[in-house]
C-alpha atoms as a PDB file:
ATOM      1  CA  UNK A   1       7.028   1.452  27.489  1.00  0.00           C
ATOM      2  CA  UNK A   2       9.555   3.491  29.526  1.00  0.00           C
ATOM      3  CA  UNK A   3       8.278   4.786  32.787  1.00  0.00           C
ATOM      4  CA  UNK A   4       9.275   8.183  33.972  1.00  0.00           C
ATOM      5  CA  UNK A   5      11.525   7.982  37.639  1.00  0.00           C
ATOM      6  CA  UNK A   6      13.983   6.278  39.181  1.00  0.00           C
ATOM      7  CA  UNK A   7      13.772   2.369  39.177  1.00  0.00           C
ATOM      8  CA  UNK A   8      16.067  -0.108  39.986  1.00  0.00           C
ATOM      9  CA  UNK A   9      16.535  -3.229  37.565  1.00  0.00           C
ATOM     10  CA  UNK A  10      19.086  -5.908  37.065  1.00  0.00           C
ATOM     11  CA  UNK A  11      21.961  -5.564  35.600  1.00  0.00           C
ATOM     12  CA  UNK A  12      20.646  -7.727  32.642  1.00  0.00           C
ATOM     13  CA  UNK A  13      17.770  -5.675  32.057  1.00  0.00           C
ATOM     14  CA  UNK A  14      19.709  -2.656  31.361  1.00  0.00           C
ATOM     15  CA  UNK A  15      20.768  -3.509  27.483  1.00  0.00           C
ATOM     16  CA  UNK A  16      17.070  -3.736  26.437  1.00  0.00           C
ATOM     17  CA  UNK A  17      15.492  -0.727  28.579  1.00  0.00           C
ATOM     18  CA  UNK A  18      18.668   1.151  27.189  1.00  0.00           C
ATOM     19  CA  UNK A  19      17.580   0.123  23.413  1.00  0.00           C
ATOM     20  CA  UNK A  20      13.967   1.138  24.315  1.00  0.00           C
ATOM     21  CA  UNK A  21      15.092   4.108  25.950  1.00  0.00           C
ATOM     22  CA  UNK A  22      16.746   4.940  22.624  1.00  0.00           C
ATOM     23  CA  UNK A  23      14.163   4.544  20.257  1.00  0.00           C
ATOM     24  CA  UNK A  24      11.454   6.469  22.290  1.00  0.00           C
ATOM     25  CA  UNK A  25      13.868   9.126  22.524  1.00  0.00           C
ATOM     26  CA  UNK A  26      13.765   8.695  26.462  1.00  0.00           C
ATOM     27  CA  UNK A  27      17.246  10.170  28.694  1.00  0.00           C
ATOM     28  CA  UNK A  28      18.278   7.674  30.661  1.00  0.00           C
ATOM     29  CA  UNK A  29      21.282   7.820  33.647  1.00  0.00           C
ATOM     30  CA  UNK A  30      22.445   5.084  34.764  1.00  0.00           C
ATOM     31  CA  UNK A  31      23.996   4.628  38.443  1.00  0.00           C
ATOM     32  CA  UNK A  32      26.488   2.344  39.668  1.00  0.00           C
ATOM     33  CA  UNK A  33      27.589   1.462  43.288  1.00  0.00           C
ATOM     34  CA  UNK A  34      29.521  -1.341  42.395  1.00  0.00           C
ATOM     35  CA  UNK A  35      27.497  -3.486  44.740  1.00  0.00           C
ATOM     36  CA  UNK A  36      28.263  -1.071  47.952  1.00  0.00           C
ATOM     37  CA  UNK A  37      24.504  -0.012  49.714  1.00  0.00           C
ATOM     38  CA  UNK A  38      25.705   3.035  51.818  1.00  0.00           C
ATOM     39  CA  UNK A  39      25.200   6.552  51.237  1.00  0.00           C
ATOM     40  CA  UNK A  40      28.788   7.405  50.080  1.00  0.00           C
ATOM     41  CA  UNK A  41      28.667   4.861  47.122  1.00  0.00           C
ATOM     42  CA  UNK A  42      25.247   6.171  46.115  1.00  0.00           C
ATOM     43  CA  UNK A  43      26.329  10.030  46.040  1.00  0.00           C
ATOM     44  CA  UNK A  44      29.411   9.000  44.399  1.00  0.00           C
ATOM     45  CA  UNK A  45      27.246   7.536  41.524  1.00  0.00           C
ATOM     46  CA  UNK A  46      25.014  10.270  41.214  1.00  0.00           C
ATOM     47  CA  UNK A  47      28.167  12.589  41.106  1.00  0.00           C
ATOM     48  CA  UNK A  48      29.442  10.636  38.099  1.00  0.00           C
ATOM     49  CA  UNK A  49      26.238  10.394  36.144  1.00  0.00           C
ATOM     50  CA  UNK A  50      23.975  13.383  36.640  1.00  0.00           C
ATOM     51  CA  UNK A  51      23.701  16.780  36.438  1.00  0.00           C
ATOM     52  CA  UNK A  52      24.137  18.439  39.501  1.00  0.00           C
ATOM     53  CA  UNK A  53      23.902  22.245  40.561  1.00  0.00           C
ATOM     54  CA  UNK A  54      25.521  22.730  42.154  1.00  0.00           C
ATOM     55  CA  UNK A  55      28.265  20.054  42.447  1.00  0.00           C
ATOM     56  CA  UNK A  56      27.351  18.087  45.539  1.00  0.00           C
ATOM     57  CA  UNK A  57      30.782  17.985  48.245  1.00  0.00           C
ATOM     58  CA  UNK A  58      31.831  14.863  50.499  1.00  0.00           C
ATOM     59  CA  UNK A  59      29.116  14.475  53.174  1.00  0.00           C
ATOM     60  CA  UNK A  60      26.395  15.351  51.501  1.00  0.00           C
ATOM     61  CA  UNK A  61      22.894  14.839  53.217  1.00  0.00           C
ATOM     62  CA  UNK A  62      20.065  13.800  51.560  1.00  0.00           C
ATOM     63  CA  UNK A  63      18.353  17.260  51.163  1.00  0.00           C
ATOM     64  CA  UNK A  64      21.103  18.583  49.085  1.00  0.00           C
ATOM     65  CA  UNK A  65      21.241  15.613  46.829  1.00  0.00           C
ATOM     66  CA  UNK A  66      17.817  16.443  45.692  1.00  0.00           C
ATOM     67  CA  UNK A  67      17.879  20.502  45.717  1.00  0.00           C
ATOM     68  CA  UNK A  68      21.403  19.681  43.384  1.00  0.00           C
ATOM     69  CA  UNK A  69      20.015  16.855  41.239  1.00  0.00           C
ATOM     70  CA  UNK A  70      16.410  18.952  40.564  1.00  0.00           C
ATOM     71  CA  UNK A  71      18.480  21.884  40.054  1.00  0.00           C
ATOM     72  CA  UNK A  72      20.644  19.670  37.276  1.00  0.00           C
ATOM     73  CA  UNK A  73      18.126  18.969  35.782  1.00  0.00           C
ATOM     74  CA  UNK A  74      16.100  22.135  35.324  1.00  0.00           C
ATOM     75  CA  UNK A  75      19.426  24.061  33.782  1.00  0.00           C
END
């Protein structure tokens, strides 16, 4: 069963929730930081794998993150 949200698995978990995903039909967006843990590496991954609105620029704070990500979404 896929849960709705944002969790954080390993990176050998992601085949099989990925072939789950698919059958149930569920979106899934996966995000990469390539191992970094600071803010720039996370926005940088959300920039490349979900729909923002609008676009999110360098030095982004946390509040417009998730105005543009909830924004992606709804459009």
């Amino acid at each position: 069963m896929i849960n709705a949200g944002f969790h954080e698995v390993p990176g050998t978990d992601i085949p099989g929730i990925l072939d789950e995903a698919a059958r149930q039909g569920v979106p899934v967006f996966t995000l990469s930081t390539a191992g970094r843990t600071d803010q720039e590496a996370f926005v940088e991954a959300v920039r490349a794998a979900l729909p923002l609105d609008p676009p999110l620029a360098s030095g982004t704070v946390w509040d417009a993150i998730s105005d543009s990500v909830g924004a992606g979404f709804m459009s």
